[in-house]
Protein backbone atom coordinates (compact mmCIF):
# COMPACT_ATOMS: atom_id res chain seq x y z
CA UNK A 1 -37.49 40.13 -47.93
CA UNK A 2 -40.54 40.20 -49.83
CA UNK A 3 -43.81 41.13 -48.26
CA UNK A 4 -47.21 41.52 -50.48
CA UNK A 5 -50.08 42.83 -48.36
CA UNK A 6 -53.81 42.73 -49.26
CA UNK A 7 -56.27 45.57 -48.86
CA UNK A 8 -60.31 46.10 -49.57
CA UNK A 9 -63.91 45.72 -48.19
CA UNK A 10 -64.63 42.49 -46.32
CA UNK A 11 -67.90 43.11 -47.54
CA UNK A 12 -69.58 43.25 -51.49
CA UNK A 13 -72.80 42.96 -52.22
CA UNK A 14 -73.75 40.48 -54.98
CA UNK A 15 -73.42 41.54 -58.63
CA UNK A 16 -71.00 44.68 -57.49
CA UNK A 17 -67.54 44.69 -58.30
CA UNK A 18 -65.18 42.92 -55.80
CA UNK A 19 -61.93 45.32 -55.78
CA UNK A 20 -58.45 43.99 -54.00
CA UNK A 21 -55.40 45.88 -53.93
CA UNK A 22 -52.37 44.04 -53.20
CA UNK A 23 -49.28 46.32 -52.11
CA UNK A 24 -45.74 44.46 -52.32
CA UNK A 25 -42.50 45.55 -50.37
CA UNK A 26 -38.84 44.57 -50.41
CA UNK A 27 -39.29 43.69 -54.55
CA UNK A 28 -40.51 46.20 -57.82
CA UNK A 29 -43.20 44.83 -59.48
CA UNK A 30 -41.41 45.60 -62.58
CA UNK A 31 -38.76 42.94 -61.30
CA UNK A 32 -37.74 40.95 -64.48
CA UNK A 33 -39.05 37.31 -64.74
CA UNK A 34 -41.78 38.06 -61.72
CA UNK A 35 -45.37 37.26 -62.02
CA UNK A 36 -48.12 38.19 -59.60
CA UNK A 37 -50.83 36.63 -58.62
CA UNK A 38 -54.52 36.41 -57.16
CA UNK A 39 -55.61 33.03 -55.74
CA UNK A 40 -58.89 32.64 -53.59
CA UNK A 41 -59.73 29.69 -51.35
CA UNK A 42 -63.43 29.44 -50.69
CA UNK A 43 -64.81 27.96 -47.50
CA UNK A 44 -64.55 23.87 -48.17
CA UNK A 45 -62.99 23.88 -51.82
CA UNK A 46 -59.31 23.83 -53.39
CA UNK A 47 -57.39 27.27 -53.80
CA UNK A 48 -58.42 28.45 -57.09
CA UNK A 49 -56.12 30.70 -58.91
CA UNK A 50 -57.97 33.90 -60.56
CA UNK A 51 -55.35 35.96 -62.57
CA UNK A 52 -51.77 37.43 -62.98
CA UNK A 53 -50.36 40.29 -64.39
CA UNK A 54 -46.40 40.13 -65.05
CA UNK A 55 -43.32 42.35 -64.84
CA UNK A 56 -44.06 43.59 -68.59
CA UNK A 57 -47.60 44.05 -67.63
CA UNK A 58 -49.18 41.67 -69.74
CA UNK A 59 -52.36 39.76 -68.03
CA UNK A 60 -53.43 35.86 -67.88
CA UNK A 61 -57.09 35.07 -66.27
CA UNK A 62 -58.45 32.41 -65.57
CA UNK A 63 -60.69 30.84 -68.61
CA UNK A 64 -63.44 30.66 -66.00
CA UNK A 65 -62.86 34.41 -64.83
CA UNK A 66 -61.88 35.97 -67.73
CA UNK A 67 -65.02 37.98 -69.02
CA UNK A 68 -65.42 39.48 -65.20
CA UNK A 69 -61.60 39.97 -63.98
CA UNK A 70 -59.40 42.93 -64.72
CA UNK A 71 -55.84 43.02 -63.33
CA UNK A 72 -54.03 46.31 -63.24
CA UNK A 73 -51.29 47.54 -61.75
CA UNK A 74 -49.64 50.46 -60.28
CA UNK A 75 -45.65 50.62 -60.66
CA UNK A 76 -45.86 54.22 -59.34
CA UNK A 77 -47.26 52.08 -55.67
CA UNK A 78 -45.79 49.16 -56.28
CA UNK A 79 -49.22 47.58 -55.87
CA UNK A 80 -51.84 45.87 -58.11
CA UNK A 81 -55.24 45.03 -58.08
CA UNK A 82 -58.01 42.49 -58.62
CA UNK A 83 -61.74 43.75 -59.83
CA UNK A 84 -64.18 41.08 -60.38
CA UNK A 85 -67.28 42.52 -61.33
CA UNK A 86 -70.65 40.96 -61.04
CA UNK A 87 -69.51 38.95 -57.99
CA UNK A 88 -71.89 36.06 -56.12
CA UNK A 89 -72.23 34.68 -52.64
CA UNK A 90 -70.47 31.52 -54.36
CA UNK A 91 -67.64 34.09 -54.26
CA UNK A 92 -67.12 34.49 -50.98
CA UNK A 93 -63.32 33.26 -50.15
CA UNK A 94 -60.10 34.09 -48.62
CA UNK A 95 -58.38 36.06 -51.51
CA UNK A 96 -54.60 35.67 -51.66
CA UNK A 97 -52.10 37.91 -53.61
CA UNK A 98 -48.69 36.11 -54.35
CA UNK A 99 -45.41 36.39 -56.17
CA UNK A 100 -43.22 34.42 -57.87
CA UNK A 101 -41.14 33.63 -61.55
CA UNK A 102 -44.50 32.15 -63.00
CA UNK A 103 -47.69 32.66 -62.93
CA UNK A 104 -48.75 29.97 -61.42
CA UNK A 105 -49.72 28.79 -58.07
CA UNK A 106 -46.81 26.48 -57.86
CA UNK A 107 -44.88 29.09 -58.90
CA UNK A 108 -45.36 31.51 -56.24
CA UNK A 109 -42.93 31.88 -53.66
CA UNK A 110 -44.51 34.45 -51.27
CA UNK A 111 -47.56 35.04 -50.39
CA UNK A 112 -50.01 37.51 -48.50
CA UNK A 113 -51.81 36.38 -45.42
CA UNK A 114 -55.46 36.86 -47.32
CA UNK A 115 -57.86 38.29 -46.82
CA UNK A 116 -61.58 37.52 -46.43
CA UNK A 117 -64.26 38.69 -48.66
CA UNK A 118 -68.03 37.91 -48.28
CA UNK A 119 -70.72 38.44 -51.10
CA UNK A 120 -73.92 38.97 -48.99
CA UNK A 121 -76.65 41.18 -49.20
């Protein structure tokens, strides 16, 4: 059974870095054909999807994210991470990590629980 986990401050101050670290169980990240995922769901508006980084390790952001979002990952922890830098109070959301054979939001088949993140002073 696969279980992904989501760790970091509840709380980032606007224009730091927002930094989520997603740790998975029961799968390797290096699993072939698996993508994985961050997806945020801000208070009101539709689940956006931010980023994934796949089993080779190659990235795909968001157009809208791009210039602010790094991905990396960490085989030797089976975990990978989200940094948005410059974040705003616009960004505060429930952030999601998920898996799945795309990287997509449809085509994740497990999911985190989220976590919440507030950009406040």
């Amino acid at each position: 059974q696969v279980q992904l986990q989501e760790s970091g401050p509840g709380l980032v101050k606007p224009s730091d870095t927002l930094s989520l670290n997603c740790t998975v169980s029961g799968k390797p990240i290096t699993a072939s054909a698996h993508y994985w995922s961050w997806i945020r769901q801000a208070p009101g508006k539709e689940r956006e999807w931010i980023g994934a980084v796949s089993y080779t390790g190659l990235v795909y952001w968001s157009p809208a994210l791009k210039s602010r979002t790094t991905i990396p990952r960490h085989t030797n922890k089976n975990q990978y991470t989200l940094q948005l830098r410059l974040a705003t109070p616009e960004e505060t959301a429930v952030y999601y990590c998920a898996g799945g054979r795309g990287a997509t939001v449809e085509k994740m088949d497990c999911w985190g629980k989220g976590t919440l993140v507030t950009v406040s002073s």
